[in-house]
Protein backbone atom coordinates (compact mmCIF):
# COMPACT_ATOMS: atom_id res chain seq x y z
CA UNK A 1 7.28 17.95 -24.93
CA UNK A 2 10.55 19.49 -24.12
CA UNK A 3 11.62 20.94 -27.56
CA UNK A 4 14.99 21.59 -26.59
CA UNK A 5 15.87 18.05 -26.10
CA UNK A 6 13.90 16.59 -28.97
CA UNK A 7 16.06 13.97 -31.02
CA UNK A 8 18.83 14.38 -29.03
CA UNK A 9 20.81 10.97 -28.20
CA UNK A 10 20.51 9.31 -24.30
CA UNK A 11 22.83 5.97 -23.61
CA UNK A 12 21.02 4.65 -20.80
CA UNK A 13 22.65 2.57 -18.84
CA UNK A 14 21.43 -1.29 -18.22
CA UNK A 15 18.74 -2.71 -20.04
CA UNK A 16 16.61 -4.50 -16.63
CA UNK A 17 13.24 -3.71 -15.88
CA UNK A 18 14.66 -1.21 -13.78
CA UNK A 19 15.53 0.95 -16.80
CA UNK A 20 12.29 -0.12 -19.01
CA UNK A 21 10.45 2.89 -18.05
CA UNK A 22 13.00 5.18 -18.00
CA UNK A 23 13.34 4.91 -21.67
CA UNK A 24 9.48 4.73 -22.65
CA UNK A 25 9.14 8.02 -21.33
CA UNK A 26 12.28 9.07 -23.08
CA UNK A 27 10.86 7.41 -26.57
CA UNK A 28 7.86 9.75 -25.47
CA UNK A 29 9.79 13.20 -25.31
CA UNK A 30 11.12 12.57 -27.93
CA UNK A 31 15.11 11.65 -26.95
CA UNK A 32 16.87 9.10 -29.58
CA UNK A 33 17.44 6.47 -26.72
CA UNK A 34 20.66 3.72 -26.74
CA UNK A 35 20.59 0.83 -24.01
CA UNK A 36 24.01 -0.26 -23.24
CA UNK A 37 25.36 -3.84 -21.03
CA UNK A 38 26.50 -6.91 -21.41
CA UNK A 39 23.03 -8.99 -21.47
CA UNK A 40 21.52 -9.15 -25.35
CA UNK A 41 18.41 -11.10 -23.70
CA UNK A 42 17.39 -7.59 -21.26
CA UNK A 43 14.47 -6.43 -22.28
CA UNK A 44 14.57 -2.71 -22.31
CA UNK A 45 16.52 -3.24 -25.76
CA UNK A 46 12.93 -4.35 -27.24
CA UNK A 47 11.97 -0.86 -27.06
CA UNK A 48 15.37 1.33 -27.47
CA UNK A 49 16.19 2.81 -30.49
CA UNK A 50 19.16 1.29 -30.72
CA UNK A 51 21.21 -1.81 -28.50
CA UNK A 52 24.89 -1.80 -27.71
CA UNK A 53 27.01 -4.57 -25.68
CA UNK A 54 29.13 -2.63 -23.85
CA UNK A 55 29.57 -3.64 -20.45
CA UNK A 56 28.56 -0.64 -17.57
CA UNK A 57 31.76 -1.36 -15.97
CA UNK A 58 33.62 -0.60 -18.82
CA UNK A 59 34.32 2.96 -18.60
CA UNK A 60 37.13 3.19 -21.33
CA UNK A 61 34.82 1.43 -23.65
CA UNK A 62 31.75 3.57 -22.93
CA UNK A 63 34.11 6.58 -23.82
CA UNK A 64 34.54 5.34 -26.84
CA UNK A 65 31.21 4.44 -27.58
CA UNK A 66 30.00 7.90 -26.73
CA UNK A 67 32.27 9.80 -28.61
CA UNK A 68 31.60 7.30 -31.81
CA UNK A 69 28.16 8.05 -31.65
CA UNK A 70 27.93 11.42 -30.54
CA UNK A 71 25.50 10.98 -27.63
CA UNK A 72 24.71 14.41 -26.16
CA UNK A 73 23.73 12.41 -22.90
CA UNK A 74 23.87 9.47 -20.48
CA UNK A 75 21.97 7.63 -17.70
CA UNK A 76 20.88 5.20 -15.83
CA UNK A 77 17.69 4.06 -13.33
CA UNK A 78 18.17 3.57 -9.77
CA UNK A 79 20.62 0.86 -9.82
CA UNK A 80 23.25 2.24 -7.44
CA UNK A 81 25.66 -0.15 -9.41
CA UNK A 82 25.35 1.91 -12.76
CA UNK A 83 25.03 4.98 -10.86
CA UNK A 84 28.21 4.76 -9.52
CA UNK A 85 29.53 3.63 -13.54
CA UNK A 86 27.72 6.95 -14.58
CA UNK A 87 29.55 9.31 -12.39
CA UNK A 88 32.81 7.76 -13.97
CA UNK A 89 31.86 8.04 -17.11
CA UNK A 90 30.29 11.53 -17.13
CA UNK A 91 33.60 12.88 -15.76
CA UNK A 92 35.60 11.34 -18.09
CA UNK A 93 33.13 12.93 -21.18
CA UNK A 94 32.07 15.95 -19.47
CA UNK A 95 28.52 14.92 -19.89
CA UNK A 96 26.08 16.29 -17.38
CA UNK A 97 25.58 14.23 -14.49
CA UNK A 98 23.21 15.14 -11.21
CA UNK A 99 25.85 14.25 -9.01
CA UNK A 100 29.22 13.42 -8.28
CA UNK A 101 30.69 10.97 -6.27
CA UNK A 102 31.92 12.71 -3.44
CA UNK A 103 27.52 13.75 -3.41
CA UNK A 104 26.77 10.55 -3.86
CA UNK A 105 28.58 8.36 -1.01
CA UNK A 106 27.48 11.50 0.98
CA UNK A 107 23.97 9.91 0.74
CA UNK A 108 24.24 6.20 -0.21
CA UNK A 109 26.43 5.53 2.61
CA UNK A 110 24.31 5.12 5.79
CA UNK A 111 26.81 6.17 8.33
CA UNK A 112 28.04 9.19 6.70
CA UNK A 113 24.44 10.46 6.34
CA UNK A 114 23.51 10.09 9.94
CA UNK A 115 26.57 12.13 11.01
CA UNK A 116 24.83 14.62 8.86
CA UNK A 117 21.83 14.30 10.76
CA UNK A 118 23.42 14.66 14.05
CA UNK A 119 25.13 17.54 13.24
CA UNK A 120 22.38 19.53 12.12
CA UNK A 121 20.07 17.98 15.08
CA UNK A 122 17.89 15.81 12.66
CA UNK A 123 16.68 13.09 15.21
CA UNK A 124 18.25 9.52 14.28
CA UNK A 125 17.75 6.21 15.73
CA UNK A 126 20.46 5.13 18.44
CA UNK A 127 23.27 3.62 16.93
CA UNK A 128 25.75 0.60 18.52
CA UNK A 129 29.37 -0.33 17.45
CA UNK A 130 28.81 -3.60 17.44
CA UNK A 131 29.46 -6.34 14.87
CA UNK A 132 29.86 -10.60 15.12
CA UNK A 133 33.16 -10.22 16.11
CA UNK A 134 31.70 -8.23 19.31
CA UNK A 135 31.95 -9.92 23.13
CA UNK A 136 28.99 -11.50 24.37
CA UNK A 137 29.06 -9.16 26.70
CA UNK A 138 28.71 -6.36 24.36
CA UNK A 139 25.94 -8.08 22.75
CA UNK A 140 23.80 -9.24 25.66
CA UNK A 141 24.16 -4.88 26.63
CA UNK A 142 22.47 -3.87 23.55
CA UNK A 143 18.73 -2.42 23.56
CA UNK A 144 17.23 -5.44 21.34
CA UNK A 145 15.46 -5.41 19.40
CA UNK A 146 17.79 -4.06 16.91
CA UNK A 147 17.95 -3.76 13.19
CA UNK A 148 21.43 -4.99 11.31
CA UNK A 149 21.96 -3.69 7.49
CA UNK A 150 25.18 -3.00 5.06
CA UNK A 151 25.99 0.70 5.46
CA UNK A 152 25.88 0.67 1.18
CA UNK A 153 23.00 -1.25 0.33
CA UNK A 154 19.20 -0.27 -0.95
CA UNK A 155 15.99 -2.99 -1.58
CA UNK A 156 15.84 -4.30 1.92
CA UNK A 157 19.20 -6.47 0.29
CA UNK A 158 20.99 -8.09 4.01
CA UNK A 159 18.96 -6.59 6.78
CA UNK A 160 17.52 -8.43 9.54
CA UNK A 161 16.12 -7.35 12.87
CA UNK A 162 17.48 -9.33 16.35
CA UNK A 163 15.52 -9.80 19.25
CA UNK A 164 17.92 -10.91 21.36
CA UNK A 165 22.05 -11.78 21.21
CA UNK A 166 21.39 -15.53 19.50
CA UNK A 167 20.94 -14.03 16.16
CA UNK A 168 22.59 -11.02 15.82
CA UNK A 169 26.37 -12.65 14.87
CA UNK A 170 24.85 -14.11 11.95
CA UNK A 171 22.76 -11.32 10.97
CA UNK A 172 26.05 -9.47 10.87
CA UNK A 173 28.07 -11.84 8.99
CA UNK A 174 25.29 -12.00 6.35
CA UNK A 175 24.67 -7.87 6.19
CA UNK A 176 28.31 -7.60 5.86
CA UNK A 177 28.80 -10.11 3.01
CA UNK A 178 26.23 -8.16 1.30
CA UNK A 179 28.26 -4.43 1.85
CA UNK A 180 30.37 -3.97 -1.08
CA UNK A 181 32.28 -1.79 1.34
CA UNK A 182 32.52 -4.26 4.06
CA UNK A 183 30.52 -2.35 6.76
CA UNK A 184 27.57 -2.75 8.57
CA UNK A 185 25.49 -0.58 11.07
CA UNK A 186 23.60 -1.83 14.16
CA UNK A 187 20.39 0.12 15.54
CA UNK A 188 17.75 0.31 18.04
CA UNK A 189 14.66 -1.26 15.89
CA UNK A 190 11.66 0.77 16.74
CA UNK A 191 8.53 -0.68 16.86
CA UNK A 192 5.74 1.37 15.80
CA UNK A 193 3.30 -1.36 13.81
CA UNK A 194 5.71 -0.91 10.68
CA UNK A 195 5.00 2.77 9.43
CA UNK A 196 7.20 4.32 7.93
CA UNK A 197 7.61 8.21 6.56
CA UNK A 198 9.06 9.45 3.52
CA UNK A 199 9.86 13.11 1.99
CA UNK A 200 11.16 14.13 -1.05
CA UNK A 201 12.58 16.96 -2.71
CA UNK A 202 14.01 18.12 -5.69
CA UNK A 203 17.34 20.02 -6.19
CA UNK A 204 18.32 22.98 -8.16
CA UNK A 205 21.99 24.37 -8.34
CA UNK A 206 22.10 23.55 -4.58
CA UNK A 207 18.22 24.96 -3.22
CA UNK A 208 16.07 22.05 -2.24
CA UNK A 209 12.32 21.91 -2.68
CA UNK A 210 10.09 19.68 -0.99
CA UNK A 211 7.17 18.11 -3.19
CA UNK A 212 6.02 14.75 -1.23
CA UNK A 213 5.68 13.76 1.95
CA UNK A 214 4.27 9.55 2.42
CA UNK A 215 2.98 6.99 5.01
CA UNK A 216 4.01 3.61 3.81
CA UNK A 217 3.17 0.58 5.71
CA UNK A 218 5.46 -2.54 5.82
CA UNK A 219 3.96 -5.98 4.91
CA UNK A 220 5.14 -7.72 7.99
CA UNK A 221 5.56 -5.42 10.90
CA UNK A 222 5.04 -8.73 13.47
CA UNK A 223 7.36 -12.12 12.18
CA UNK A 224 9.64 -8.98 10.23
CA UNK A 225 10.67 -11.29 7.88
CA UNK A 226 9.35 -9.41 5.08
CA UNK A 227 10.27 -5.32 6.11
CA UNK A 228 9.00 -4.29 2.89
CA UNK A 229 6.75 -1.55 1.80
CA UNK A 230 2.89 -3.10 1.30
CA UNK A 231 0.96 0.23 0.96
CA UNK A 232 1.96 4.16 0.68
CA UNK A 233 -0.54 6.85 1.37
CA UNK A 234 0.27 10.35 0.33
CA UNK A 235 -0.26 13.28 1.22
CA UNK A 236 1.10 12.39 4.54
CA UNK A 237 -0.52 12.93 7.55
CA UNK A 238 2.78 14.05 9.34
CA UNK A 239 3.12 16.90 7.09
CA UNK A 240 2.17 19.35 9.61
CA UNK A 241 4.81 18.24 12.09
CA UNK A 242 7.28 17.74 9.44
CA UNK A 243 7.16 20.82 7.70
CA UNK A 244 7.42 23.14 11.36
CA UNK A 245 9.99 20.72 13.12
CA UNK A 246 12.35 19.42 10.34
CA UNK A 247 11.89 21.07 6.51
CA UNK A 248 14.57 24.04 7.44
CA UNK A 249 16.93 22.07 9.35
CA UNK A 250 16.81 19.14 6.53
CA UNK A 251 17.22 22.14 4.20
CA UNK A 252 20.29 23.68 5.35
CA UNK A 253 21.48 19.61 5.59
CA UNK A 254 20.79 19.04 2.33
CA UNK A 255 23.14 22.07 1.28
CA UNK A 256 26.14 21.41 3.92
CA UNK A 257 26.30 17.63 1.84
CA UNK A 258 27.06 19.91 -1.28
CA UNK A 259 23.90 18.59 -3.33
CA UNK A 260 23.25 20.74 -6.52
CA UNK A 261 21.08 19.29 -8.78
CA UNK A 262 18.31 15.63 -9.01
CA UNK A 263 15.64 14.33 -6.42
CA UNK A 264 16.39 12.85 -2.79
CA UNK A 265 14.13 10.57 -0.93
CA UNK A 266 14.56 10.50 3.22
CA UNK A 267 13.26 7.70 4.79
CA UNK A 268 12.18 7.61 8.76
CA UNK A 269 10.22 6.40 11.13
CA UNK A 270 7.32 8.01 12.98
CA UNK A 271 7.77 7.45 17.30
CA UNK A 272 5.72 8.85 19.72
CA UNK A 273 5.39 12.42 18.32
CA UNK A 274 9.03 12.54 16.41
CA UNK A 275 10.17 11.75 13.09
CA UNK A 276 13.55 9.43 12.72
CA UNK A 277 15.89 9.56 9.99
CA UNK A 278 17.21 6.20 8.64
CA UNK A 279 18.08 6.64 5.01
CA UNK A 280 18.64 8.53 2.10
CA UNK A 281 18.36 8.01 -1.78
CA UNK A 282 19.92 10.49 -4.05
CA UNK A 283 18.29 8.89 -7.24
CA UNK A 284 14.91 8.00 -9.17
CA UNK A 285 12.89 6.01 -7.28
CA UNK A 286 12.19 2.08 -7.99
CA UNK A 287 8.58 2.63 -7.09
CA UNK A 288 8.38 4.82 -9.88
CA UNK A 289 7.27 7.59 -7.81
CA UNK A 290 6.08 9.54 -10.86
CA UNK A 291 3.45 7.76 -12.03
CA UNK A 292 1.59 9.09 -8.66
CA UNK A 293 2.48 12.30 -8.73
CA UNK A 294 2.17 13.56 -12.58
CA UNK A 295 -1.43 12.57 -12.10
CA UNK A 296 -1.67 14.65 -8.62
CA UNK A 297 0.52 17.85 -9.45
CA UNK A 298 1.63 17.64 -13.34
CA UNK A 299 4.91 16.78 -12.82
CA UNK A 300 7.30 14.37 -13.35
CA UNK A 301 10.67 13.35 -11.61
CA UNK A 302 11.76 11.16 -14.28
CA UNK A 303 11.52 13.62 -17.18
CA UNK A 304 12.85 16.19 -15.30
CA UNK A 305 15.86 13.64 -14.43
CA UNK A 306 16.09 12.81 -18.02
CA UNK A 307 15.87 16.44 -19.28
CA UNK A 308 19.06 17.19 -16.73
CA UNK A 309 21.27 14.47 -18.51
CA UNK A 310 20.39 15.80 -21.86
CA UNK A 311 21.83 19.47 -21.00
CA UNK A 312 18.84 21.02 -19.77
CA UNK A 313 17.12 22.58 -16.65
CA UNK A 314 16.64 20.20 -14.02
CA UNK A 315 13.43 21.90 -12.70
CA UNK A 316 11.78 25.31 -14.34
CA UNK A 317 10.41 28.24 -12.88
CA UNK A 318 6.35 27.16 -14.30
CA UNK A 319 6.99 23.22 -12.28
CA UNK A 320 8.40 25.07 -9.23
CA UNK A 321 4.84 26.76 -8.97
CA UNK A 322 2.54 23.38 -9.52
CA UNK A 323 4.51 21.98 -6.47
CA UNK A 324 1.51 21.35 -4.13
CA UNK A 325 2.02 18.51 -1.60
CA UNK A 326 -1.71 19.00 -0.92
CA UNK A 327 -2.27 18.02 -4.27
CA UNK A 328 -5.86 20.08 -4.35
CA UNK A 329 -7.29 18.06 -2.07
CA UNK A 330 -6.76 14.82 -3.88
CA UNK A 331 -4.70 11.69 -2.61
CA UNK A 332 -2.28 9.01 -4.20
CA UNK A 333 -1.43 5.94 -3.13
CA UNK A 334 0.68 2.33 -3.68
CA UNK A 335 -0.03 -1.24 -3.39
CA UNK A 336 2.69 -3.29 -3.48
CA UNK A 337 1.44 -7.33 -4.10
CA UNK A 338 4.02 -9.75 -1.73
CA UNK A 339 4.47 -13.59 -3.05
CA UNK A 340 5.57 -16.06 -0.83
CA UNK A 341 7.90 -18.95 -2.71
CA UNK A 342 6.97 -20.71 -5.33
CA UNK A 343 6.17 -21.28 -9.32
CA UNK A 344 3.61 -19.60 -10.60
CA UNK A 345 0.74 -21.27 -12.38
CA UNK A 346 -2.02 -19.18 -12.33
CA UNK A 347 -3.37 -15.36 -12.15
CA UNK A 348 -6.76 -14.80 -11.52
CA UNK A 349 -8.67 -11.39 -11.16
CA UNK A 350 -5.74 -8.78 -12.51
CA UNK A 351 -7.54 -7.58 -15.58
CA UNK A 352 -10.23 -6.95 -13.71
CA UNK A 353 -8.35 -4.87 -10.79
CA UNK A 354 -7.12 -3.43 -13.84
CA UNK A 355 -10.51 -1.98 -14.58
CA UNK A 356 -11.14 -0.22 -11.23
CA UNK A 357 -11.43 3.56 -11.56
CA UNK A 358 -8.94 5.27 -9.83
CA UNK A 359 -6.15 2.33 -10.78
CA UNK A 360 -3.93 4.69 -12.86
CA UNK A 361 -0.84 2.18 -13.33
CA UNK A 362 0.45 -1.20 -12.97
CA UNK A 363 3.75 -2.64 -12.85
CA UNK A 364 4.07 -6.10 -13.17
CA UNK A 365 7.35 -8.12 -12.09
CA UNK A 366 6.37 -11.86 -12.62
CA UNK A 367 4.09 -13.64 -14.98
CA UNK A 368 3.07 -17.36 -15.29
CA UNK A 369 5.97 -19.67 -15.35
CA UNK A 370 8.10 -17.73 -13.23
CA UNK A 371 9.66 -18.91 -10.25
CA UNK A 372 9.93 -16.40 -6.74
CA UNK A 373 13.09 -18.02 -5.00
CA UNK A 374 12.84 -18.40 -1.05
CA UNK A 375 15.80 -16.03 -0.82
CA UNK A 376 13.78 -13.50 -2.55
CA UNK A 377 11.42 -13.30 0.66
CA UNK A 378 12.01 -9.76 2.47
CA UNK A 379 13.34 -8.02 -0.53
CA UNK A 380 11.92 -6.63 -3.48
CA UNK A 381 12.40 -8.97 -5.70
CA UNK A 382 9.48 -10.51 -3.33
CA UNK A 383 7.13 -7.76 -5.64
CA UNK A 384 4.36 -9.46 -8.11
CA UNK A 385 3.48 -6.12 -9.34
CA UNK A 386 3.12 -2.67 -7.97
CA UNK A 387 -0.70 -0.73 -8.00
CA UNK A 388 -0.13 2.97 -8.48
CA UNK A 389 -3.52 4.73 -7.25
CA UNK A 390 -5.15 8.17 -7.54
CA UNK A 391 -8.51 9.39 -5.65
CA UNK A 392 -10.53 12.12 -4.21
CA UNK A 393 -10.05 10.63 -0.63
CA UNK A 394 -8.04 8.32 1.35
CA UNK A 395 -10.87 6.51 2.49
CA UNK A 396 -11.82 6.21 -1.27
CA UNK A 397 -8.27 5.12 -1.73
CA UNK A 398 -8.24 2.17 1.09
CA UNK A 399 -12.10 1.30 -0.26
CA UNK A 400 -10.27 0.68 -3.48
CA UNK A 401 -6.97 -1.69 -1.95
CA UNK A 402 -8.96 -3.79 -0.60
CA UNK A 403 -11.08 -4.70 -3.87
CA UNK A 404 -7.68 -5.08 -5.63
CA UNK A 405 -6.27 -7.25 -2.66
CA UNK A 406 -9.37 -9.80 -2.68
CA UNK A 407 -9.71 -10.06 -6.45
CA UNK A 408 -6.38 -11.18 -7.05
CA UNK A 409 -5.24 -14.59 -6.89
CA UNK A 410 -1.80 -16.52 -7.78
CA UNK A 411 -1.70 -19.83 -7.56
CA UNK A 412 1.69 -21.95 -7.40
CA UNK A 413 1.73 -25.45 -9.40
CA UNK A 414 0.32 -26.94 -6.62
CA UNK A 415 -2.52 -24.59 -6.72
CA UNK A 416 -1.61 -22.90 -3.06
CA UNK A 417 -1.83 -19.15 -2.85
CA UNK A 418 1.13 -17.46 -3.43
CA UNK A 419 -0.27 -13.83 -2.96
CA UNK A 420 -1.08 -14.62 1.24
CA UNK A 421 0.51 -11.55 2.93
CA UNK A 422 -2.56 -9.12 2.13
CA UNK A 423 -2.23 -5.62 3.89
CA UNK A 424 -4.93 -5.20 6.83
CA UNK A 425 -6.36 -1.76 5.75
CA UNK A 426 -7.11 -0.86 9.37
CA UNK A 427 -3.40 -0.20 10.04
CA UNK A 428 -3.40 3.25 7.92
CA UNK A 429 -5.68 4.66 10.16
């Protein structure tokens, strides 16, 4: 427990589930924690100390509330919505905040960060101006297939991939009424059996250290109507590669964007031999990234996150030395359970996946009752729950999926299977 930060007051923005854990593991170091927004039925406020209903948009009013009752701190989870409100508001209090939003659109904004990547020869997949307003011609030229997504939006929210010119227009239309900026980006989609590679680092008055490197697997790499994450396996085994061909050049990147303090996640894709750059986060992590690696190296993103807000050091000299992407020979790994539509009835077999040794955390994101729209399918919100996983082997590790995979069951009220997209283990060879 950080002493310095003991009983000192954190508004956290947005009570979701996407801020529930931030604020157990603030109840835990012992930070007076506040949930503030304009939904009393959220149900972070069941475990805050205290509940206010002032909206996240309402900077003014979240001034005031501050300065009423003296909170030495604010935050938020990775909502890019409230991250965006806490920038506003932190400059307006002079409260500590990781970023700024000059950082921040340096990184959210997918278009600005591959121009990074360009300049500082980070490999990037080929880009084409092209949107539904483009000539047939232009469309029928392109190198399908091709991926279309908002420049400005995370969760998989408005991308599709285009085989050919008949669906692209409306895949545009549809990723740009999802851009809160009004901009899309179209690339060459490239298929490598949906793998995916992802390194992180944390930042400290502008130096950048990396601490995970992960293979995640998508759930539907073949109809690619669901491009979400099914399985991550860390430590990755591009490390190697990465760490001789991109760490320094990602590096000095990471500096030129002026980034000076908080964690970054960099998302690519593995191609014959290279590494691609598609996205960056400049946040926590939604998959709770944590709960993997406190286990593995003994330390933890969130506190360190939360610590920051609070006035403190974002990452000390003593963490700095556990950083140990080998973790000591052990290995970590997620399993993310996909739903297809449906209400569920029934859930058979969690308690005892539960059980299994080497399951070190569960997050679950429906119970019985609830309903999984059909416009949920290829985003997150697509997630039953989410396996976090820690073993002395990878094989041990993908021994261990598939006993969680073919003990659970949900059943809609028609008793079909709603849990029917299980990962084939062989892919994460």
């Amino acid at each position: 427990m950080d002493n310095n930060i003991v009983k000192k007051r954190l508004l956290v923005l947005g009570g979701t589930k996407s801020t529930y854990d931030l604020v157990k593991v603030a109840n835990e170091m012992g930070v007076i924690t506040a949930v503030t927004d304009d939904d009393p039925s959220h149900e972070t406020r069941r475990i805050a100390r205290e509940n206010y209903l002032v909206s996240t948009a309402n900077i003014l009013a979240l001034q005031e509330l501050i300065r009423e009752k003296k909170f030495d701190g604010v935050f938020c989870g990775p909502s890019e919505f409230n991250i965006r409100n806490l920038i506003k508001v932190c400059e307006a209090t002079g409260l500590p905040c990781y970023t700024d939003m000059n950082m921040w659109n340096n990184c959210a904004n997918k278009d600005v960060f591959k121009q990074f990547c360009t300049e500082f020869g980070v490999d990037c997949p080929r880009g084409f101006p092209v949107d539904e307003f483009s000539s047939d011609k232009e469309l029928s030229c392109l190198d399908y297939p091709v991926i279309v997504k908002p420049v400005d939006r995370c969760s998989s929210i408005g991308i599709a991939v285009c085989e050919d010119k008949s669906s692209i227009r409306k895949a545009c239309h549809e990723a740009m009424e999802a851009s809160n900026c009004k901009r899309i980006i179209v690339e060459k989609y490239i298929e490598n059996q949906g793998e995916l590679f992802g390194v992180r680092y944390f930042l400290k008055d502008g130096e950048a250290y990396p601490y995970l490197m992960i293979d995640t697997y998508v759930a539907d790499p073949i109809q690619r109507i669901s491009l979400i994450s099914a399985v991550t396996l860390a430590p990755s085994k591009h490390a190697q590669y990465y760490m001789e061909n991109m760490d320094s050049k990602v590096r000095k990147m990471l500096k030129a964007m002026g980034l000076q303090n908080g964690t970054v996640f960099i998302q690519a894709l593995p191609y014959k031999g290279k590494i691609y750059f598609h996205e960056m986060g400049y946040r926590l992590s939604g998959g709770l990234i944590f709960k993997m690696i406190e286990p593995l190296m003994g330390i933890n993103d969130m506190k360190m996150m939360i610590r920051y807000a609070l006035g403190g050091e974002m990452i000390t000299e003593e963490e700095i030395k556990r950083l140990d992407m080998n973790f000591s020979g052990k290995c970590g790994a997620q399993l993310m359970i996909s739903l297809s539509a449906g209400k569920i009835s029934k859930i058979i077999g969690l308690d005892e996946a539960l059980q299994m040794s080497g399951v070190c955390d569960f997050i679950q994101y429906y119970n019985v009752g609830d309903i999984v729209e059909d416009s949920y399918i290829g985003t997150l919100q697509q997630l039953f729950g989410r396996f976090t996983l820690v073993g002395d082997s990878k094989e041990h590790l993908k021994i261990l999926i598939d006993k969680i995979q073919n003990g659970i069951r949900v059943l809609d009220d028609h008793g079909k299977e709603m849990a029917n997209m299980k990962f084939d283990m062989t892919r994460a060879r």
